[in-house]
Protein backbone atom coordinates (compact mmCIF):
# COMPACT_ATOMS: atom_id res chain seq x y z
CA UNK A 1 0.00 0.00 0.00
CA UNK A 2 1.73 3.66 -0.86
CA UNK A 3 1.10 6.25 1.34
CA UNK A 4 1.31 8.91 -1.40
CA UNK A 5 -0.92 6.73 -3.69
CA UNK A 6 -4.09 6.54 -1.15
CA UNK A 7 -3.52 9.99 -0.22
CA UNK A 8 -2.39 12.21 -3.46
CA UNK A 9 -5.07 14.60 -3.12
CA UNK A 10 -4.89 15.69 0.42
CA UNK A 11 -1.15 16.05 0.00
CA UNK A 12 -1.55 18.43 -3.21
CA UNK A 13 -3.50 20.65 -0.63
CA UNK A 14 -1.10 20.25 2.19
CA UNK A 15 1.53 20.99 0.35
CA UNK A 16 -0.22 23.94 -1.87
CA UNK A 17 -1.67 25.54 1.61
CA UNK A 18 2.18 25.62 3.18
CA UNK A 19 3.15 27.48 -0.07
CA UNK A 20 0.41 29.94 0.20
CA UNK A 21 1.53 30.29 3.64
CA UNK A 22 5.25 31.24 3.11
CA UNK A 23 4.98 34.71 1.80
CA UNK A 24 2.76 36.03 5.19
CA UNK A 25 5.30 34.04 7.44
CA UNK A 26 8.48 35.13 6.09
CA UNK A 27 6.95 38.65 6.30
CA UNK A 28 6.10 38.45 10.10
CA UNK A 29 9.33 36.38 11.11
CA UNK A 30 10.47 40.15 9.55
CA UNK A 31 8.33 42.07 11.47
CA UNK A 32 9.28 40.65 14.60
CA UNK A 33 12.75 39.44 14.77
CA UNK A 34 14.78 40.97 16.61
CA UNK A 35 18.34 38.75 16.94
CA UNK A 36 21.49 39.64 15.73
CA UNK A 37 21.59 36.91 13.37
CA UNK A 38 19.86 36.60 10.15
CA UNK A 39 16.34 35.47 10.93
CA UNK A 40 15.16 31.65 9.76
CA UNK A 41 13.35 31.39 6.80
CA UNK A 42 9.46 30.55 6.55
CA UNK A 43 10.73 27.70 4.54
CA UNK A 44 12.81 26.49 7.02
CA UNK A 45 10.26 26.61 9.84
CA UNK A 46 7.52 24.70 8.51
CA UNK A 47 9.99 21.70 7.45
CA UNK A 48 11.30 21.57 11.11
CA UNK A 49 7.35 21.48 12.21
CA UNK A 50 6.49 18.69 9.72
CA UNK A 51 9.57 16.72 10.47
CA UNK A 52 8.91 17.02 14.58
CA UNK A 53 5.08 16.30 14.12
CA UNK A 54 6.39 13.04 11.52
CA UNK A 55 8.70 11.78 13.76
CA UNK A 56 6.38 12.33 16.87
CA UNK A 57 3.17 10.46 15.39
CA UNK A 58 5.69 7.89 13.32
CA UNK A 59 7.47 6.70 17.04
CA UNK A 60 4.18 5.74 19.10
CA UNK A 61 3.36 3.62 16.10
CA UNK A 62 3.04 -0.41 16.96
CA UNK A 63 6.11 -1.00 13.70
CA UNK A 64 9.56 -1.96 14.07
CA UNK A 65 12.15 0.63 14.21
CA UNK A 66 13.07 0.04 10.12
CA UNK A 67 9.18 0.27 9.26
CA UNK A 68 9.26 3.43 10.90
CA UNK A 69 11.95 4.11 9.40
CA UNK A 70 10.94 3.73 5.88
CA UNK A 71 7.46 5.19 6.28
CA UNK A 72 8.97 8.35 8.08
CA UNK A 73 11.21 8.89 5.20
CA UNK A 74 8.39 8.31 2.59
CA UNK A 75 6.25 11.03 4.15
CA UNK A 76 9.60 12.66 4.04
CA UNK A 77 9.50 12.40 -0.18
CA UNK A 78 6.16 13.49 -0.79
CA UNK A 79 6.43 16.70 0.85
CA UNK A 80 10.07 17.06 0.11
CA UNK A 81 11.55 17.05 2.79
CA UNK A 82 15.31 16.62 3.99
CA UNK A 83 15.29 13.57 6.69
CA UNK A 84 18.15 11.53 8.21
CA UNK A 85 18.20 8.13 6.84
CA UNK A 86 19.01 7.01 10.32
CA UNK A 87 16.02 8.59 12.65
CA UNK A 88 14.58 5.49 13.83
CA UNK A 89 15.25 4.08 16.62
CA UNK A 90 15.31 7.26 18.41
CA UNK A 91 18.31 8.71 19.83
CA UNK A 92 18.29 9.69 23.51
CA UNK A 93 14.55 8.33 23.39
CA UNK A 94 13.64 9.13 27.16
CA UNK A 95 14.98 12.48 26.60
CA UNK A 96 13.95 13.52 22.85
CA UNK A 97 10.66 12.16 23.65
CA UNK A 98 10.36 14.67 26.57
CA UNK A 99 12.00 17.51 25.00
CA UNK A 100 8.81 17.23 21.86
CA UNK A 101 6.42 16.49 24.00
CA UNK A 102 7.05 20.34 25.27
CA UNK A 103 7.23 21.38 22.14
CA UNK A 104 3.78 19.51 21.40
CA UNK A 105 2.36 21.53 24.50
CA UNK A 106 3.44 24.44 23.33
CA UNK A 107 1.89 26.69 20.42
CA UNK A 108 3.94 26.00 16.73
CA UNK A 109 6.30 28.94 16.09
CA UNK A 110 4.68 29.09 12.87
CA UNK A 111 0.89 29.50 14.32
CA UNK A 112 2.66 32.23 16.37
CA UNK A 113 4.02 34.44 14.17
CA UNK A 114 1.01 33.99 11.94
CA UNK A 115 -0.92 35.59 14.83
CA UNK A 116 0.94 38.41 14.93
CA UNK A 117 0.68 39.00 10.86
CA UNK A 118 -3.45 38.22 11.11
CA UNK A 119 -3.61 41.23 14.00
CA UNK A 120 -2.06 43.57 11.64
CA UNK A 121 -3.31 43.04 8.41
CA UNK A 122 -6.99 41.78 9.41
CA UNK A 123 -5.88 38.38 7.66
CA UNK A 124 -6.95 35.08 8.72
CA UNK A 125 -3.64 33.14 7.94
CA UNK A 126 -3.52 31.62 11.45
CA UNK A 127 -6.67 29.36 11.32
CA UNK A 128 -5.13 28.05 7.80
CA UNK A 129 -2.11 26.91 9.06
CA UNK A 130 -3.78 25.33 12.35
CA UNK A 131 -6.16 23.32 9.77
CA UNK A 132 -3.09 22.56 7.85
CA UNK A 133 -0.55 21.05 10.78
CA UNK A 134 -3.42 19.15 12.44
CA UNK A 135 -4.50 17.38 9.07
CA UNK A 136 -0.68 16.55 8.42
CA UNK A 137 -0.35 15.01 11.77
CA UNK A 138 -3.74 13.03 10.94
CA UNK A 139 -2.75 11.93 7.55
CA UNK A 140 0.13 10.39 9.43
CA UNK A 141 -1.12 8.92 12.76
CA UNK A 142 -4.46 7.38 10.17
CA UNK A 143 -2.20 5.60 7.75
CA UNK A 144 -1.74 2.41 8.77
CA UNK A 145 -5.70 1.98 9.81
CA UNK A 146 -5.89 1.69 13.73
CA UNK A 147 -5.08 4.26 16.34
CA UNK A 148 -3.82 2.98 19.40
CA UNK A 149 -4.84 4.47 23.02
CA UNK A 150 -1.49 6.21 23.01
CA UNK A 151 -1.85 7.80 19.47
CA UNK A 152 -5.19 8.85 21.10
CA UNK A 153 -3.67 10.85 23.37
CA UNK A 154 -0.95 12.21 21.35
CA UNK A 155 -3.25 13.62 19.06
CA UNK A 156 -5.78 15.18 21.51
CA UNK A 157 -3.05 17.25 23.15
CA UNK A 158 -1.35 18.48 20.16
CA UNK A 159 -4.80 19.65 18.58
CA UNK A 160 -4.95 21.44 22.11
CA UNK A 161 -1.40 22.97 21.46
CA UNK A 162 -2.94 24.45 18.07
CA UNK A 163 -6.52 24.86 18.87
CA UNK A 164 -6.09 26.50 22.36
CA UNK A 165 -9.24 27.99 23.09
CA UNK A 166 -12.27 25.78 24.71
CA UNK A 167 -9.62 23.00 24.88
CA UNK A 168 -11.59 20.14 27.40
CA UNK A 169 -7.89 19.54 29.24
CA UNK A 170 -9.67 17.35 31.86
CA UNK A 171 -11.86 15.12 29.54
CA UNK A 172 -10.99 12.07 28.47
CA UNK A 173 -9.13 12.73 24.66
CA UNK A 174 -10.49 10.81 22.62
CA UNK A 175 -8.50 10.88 19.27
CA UNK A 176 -11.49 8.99 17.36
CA UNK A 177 -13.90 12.12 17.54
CA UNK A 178 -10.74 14.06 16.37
CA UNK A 179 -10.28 12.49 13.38
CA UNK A 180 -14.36 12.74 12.58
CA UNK A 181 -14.24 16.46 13.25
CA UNK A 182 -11.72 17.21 10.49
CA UNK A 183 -13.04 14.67 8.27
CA UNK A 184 -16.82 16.52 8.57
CA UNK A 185 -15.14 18.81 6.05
CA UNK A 186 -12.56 16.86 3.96
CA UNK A 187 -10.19 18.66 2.30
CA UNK A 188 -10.98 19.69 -1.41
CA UNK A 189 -8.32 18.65 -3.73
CA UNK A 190 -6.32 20.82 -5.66
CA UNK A 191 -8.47 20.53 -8.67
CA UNK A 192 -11.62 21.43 -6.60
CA UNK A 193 -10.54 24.50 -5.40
CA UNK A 194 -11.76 27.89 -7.27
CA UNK A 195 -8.70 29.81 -8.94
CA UNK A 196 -8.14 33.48 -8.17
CA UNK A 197 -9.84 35.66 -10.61
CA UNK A 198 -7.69 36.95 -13.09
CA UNK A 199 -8.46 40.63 -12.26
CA UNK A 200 -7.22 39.75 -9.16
CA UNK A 201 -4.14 38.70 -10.30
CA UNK A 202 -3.44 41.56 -12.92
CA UNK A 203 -3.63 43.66 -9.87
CA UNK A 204 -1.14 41.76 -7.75
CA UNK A 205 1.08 42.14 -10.95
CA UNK A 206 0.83 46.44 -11.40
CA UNK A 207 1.61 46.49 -7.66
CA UNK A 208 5.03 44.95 -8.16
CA UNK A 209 7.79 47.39 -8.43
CA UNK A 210 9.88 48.41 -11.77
CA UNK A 211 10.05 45.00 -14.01
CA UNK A 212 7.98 47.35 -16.58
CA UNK A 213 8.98 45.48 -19.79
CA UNK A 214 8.13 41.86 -18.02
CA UNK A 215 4.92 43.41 -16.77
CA UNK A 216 3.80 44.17 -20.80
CA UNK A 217 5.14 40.69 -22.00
CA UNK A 218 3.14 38.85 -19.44
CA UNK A 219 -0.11 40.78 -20.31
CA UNK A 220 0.88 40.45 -24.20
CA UNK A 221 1.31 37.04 -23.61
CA UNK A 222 -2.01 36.19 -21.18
CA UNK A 223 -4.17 38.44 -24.36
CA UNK A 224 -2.97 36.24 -26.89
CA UNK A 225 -3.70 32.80 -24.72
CA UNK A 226 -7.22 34.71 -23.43
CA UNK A 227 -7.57 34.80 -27.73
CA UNK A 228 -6.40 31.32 -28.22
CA UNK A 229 -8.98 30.36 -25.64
CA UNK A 230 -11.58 32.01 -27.19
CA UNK A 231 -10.92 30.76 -30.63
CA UNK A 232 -10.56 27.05 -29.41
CA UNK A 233 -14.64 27.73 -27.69
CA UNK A 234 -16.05 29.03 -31.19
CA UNK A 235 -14.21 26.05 -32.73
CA UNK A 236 -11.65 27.82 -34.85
CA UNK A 237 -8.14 26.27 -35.14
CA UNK A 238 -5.66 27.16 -32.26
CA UNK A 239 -2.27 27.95 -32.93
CA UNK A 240 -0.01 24.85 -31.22
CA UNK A 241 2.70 27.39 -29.23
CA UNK A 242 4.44 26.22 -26.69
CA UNK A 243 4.30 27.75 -23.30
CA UNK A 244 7.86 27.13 -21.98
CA UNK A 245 9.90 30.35 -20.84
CA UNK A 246 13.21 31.58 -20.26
CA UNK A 247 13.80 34.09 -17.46
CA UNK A 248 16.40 36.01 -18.06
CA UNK A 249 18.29 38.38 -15.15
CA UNK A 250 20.25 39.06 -12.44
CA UNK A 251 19.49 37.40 -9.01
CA UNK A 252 16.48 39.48 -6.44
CA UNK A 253 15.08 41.18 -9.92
CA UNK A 254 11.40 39.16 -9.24
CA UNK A 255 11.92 35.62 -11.63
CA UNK A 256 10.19 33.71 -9.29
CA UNK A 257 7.81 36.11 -8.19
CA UNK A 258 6.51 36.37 -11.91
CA UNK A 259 6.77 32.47 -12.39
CA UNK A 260 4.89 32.16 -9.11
CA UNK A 261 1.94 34.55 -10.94
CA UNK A 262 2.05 33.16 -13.78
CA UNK A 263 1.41 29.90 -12.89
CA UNK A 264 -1.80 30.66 -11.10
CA UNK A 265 -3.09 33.08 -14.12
CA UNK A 266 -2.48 29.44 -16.33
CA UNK A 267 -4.82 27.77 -13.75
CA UNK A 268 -7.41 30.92 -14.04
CA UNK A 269 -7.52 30.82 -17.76
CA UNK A 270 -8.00 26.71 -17.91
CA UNK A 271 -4.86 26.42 -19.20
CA UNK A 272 -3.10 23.81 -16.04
CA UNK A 273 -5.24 22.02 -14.05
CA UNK A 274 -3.89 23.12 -10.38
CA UNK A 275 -1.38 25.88 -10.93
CA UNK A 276 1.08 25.66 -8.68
CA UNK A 277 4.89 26.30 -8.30
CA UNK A 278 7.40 23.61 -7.93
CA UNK A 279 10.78 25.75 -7.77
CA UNK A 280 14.14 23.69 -8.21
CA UNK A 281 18.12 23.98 -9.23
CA UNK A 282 20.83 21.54 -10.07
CA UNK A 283 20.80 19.86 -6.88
CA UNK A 284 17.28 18.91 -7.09
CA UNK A 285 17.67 17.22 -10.30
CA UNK A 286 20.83 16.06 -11.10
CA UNK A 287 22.29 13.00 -9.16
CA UNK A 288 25.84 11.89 -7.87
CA UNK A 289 25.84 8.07 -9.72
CA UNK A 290 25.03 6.41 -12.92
CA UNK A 291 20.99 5.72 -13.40
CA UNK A 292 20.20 8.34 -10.40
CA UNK A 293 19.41 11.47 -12.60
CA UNK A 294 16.43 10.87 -14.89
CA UNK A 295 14.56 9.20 -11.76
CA UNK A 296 14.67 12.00 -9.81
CA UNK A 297 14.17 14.40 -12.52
CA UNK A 298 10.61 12.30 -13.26
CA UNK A 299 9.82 12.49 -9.27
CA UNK A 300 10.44 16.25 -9.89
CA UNK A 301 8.11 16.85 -13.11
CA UNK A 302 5.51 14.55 -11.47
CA UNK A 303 5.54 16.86 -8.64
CA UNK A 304 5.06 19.87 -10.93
CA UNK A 305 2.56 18.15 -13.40
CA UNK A 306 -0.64 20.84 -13.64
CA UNK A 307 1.48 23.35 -12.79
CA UNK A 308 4.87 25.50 -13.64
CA UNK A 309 8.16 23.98 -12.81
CA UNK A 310 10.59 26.85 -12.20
CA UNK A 311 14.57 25.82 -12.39
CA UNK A 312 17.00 28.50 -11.47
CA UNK A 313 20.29 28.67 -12.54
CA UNK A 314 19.08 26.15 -15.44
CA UNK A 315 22.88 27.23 -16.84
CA UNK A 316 24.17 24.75 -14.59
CA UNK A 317 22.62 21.84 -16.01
CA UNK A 318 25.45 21.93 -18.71
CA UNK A 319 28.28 23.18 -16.90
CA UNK A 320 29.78 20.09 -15.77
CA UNK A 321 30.98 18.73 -19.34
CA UNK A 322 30.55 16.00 -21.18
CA UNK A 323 30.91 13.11 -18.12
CA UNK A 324 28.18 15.24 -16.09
CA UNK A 325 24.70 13.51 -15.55
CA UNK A 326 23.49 17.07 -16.12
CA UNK A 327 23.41 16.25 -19.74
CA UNK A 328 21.07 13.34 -19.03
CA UNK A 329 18.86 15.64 -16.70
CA UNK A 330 18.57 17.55 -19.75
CA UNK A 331 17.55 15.07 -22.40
CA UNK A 332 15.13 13.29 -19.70
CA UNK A 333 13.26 16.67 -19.05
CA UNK A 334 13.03 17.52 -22.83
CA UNK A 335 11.19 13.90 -23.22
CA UNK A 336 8.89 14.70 -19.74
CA UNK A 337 7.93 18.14 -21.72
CA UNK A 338 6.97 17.06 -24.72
CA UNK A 339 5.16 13.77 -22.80
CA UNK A 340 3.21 16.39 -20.75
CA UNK A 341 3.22 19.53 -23.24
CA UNK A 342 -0.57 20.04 -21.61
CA UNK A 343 0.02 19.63 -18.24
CA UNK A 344 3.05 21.43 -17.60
CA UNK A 345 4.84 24.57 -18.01
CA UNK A 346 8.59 24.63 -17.62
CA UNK A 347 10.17 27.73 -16.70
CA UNK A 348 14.48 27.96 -16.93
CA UNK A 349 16.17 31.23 -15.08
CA UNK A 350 19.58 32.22 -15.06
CA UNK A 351 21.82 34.86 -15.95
CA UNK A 352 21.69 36.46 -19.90
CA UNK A 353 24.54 34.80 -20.99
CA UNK A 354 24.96 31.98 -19.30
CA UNK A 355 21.25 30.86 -20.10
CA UNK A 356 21.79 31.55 -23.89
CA UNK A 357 25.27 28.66 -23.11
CA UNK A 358 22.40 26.82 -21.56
CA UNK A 359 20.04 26.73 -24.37
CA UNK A 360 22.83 26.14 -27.40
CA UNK A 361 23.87 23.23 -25.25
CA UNK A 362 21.17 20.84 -26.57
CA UNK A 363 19.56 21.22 -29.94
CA UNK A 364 16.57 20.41 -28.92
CA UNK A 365 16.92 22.67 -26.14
CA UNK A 366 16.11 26.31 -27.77
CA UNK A 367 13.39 25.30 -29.70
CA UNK A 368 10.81 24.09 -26.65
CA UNK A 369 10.66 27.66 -25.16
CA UNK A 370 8.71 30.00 -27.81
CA UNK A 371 8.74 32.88 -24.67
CA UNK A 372 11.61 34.81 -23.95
CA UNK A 373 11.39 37.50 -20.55
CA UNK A 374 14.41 39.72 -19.79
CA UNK A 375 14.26 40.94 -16.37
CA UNK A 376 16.66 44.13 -15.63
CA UNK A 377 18.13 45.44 -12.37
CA UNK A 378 16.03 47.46 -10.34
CA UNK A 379 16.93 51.34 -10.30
CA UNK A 380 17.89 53.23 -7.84
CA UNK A 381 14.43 54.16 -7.30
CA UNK A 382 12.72 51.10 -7.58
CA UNK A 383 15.54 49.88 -4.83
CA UNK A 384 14.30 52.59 -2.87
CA UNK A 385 10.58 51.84 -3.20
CA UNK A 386 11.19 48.13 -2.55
CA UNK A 387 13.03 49.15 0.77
CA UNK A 388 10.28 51.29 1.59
CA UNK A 389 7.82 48.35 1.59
CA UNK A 390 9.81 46.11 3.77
CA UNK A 391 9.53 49.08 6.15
CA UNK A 392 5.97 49.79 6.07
CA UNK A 393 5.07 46.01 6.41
CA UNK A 394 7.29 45.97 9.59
CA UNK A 395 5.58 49.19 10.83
CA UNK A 396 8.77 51.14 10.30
CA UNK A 397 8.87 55.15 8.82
CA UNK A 398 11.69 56.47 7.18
CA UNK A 399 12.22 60.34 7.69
CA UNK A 400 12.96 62.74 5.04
CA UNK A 401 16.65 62.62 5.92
CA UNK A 402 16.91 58.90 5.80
CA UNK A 403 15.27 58.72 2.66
CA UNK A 404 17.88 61.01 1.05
CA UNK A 405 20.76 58.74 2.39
CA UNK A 406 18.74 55.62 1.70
CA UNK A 407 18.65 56.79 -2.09
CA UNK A 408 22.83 58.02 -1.83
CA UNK A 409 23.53 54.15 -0.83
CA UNK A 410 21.28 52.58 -3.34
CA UNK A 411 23.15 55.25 -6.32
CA UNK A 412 26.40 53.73 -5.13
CA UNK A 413 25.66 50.43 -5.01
CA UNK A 414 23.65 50.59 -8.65
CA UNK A 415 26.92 52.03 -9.89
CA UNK A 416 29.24 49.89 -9.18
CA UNK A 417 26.67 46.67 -9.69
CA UNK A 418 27.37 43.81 -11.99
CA UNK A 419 25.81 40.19 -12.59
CA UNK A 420 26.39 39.17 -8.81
CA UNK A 421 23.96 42.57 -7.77
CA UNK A 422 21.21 41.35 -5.39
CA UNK A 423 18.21 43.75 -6.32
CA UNK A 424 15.41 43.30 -4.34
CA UNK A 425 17.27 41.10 -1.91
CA UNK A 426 20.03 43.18 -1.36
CA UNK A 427 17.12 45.49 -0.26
CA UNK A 428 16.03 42.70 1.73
CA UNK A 429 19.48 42.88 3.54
CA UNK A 430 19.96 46.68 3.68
CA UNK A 431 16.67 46.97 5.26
CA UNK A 432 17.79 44.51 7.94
CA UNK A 433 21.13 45.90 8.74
CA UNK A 434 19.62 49.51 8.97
CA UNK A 435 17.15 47.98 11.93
CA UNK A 436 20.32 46.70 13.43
CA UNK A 437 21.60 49.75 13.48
CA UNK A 438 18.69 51.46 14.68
CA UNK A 439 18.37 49.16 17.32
CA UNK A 440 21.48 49.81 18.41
CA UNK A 441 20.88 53.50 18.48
CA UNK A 442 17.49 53.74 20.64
CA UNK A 443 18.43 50.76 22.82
CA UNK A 444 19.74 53.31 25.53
CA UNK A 445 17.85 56.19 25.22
CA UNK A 446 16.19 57.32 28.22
CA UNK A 447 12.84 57.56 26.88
CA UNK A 448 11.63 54.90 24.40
CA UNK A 449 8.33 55.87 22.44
CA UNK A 450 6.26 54.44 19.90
CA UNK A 451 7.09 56.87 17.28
CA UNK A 452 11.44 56.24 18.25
CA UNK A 453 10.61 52.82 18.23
CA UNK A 454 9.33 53.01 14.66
CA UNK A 455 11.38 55.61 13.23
CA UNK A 456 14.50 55.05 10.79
CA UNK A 457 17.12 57.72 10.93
CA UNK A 458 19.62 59.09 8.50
CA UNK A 459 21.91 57.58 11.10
CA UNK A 460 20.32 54.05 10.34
CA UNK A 461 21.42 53.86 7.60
CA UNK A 462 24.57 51.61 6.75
CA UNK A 463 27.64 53.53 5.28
CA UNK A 464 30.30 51.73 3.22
CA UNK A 465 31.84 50.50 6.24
CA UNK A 466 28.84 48.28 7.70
CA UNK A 467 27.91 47.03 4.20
CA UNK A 468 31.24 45.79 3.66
CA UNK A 469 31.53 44.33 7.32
CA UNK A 470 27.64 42.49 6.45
CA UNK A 471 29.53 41.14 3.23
CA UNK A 472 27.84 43.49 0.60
CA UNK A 473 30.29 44.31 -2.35
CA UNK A 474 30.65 48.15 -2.91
């Protein structure tokens, strides 16, 4: 019996609802970190929740340490994520097994942080990512078709630890009635669920900063398929293009952003089935021994199949020469394209030349991607703007002063920028060294105010000796 075949749909939605969920997450870990170091990613989080909650429900079950073993890490592939080969038995058991169970009493980090983002914005990410944990942790506790008095009473307290309120701590849990109460509303698969209107998404794509010339492309592009559509309805002949795209740019200028957008505005227009992002690299398809590549390139486009595979830095793939299995990654996901040239969108990204290498590498290669998108470095402007919007998101204000410097930094920087420039992420960066610094500044200040608390400075803002200490080339 495979767990991922008797439970596909529910783990399309899992794993589509924890995507949805990364953007507001990453956001408030931003808004409220406050540590010296760089702050984990969203990303990171929710693996480290899934893998504690796996582990947790995949120990109390009545299996031998190696069928725990190989069910954990099978969990572990269909939401991809990185395991030890060697979890099971338990290290330390006595002790790890009291060290979760307090995180299991405790609230997720992730539900946490979401709170704080749902206060601000009037959002209601919290109760999606509460819904989310507790049906991963029932997908695995159900799988193997009993639930033991133990599992009962695992279960009841964590859906306590995420589902705090009106919590009966004293009754009997009774894991049973758990499971019925999520299953009264079962999860809709991917397919089932309603798109985002395509307004919607237009919008979401004007309020992106700079990338003017991708913005016009991508509405050129979503007229002519709108047409295509239209044409196919009145029964006139379509026009057999291929949707494949190259992204073209410098890292932090929005290639996955746009890939991310485009993917659902496929779904909206009919054009994939479930429109979501699978985003990968080298690593994730190219393997270290003979007759390891094209299998996990096929795990990779079966992951991505009704929606847009993104690979960045597809140059790679042909970097290695001619005894590199990144040829063979290659020819096996020209063969998955074609195979699935109406279920799947494939998306390469890289720098301008390199990607043009990458595309006379194969000739076969060129030929599958009829779109072409050039995305250019932000200006100093735009770097400005995008600074400005990590600030208001974090509740920050920049006065007129620090605006002036801001803009001075970003001029130097732009200047002196070539193919290694960060863009929007080395906005990302200067934004969080500047509340470093500002930190730094009010920490001892004898009288601490909302408005100082939330006030950048022309002082704030890093000079040519901080960036270069943080690593930033000048």
């Amino acid at each position: 019996m495979s767990f991922k075949d008797d439970n596909e749909a529910l783990i399309a939605v899992l794993k589509k609802s924890f995507s949805e969920l990364l953007a507001p997450l990453e956001a408030s870990i931003l808004m409220v970190w406050r540590g010296r170091e760089r702050p984990p990613s969203a990303q990171l989080i929710f693996e480290n929740q899934l893998l504690h909650i796996a582990q947790r429900f995949v120990n109390l079950r009545e299996a031998t340490d190696a069928e725990k073993q190989k069910f954990y890490e099978e969990i572990c592939r269909c939401f991809s994520l990185d395991c030890a080969n060697d979890t099971f038995p338990l290290q330390q058991r006595d002790d790890f097994d009291q060290k979760i169970s307090e995180r299991f009493d405790r609230t997720p980090v992730s539900i946490s942080y979401l709170e704080v983002y749902d206060r601000r914005h009037g959002t209601n990410f919290t109760d999606k990512v509460r819904n989310a944990l507790f049906q991963f942790a029932n997908l695995v506790i159900k799988f193997d078709g009993q639930i033991t008095a133990e599992e009962e009473a695992e279960l009841s307290k964590f859906k306590e630890a995420i589902y705090p309120q009106g919590s009966a701590k004293t009754a009997q849990p009774d894991a049973h009635a758990v499971v019925k109460e999520a299953e009264k509303h079962p999860a809709k698969s991917a397919e089932e669920l309603a798109p985002r209107p395509l307004e919607e998404l237009l919008k979401e794509l004007d309020t992106l900063v700079g990338l003017d010339n991708v913005k016009t492309e991508v509405r050129e592009l979503i007229n002519f398929l709108k047409v295509q559509k239209m044409r196919e309805e009145k029964g006139l002949h379509k026009i057999p293009v291929s949707r494949h795209m190259v992204f073209y740019g410098n890292p932090g200028t929005g290639k996955t952003t746009i890939a991310r957008l485009l993917a659902e505005v496929f779904r909206s227009l009919g054009i994939l089935r479930l429109g979501h992002l699978v985003e990968t690299d080298r690593a994730g398809l190219v393997a270290g021994y003979v007759g390891q590549t094209a299998p996990k390139v096929k795990e990779v486009v079966s992951r991505a199949l009704g929606g847009l595979l993104f690979i960045d830095e597809a140059y790679a793939l042909s970097s290695g020469g001619g005894s590199d299995f990144g040829q063979e990654a290659v020819e096996t996901l020209l063969k998955l394209m074609e195979d699935n040239r109406d279920d799947l969108v494939v998306v390469v990204a890289g720098y301008t030349e390199r990607m043009n290498e990458f595309l006379a590498s194969n000739p076969g290669l060129r030929s599958r991607f009829s779109k072409h998108l050039y995305f250019d470095d932000y200006s100093r402007d735009d770097l400005v703007r995008i600074f400005k919007s990590f600030s208001d998101k974090a509740d920050y204000k920049l006065t007129p002063e620090a605006e002036q410097e801001l803009a001075a930094v970003f001029s130097i920087l732009s200047a002196t920028s070539d193919e290694t420039f960060g863009n929007a992420r080395l906005a990302r960066n200067l934004f969080e060294a500047t509340i470093n610094k500002q930190a730094n500044r009010i920490v001892s200040l004898p009288a601490v105010d909302e408005k100082v608390l939330s006030s950048i400075e022309a002082a704030d803002i890093p000079g040519a000796a901080d960036l270069r200490e943080s690593g930033v080339k000048i």
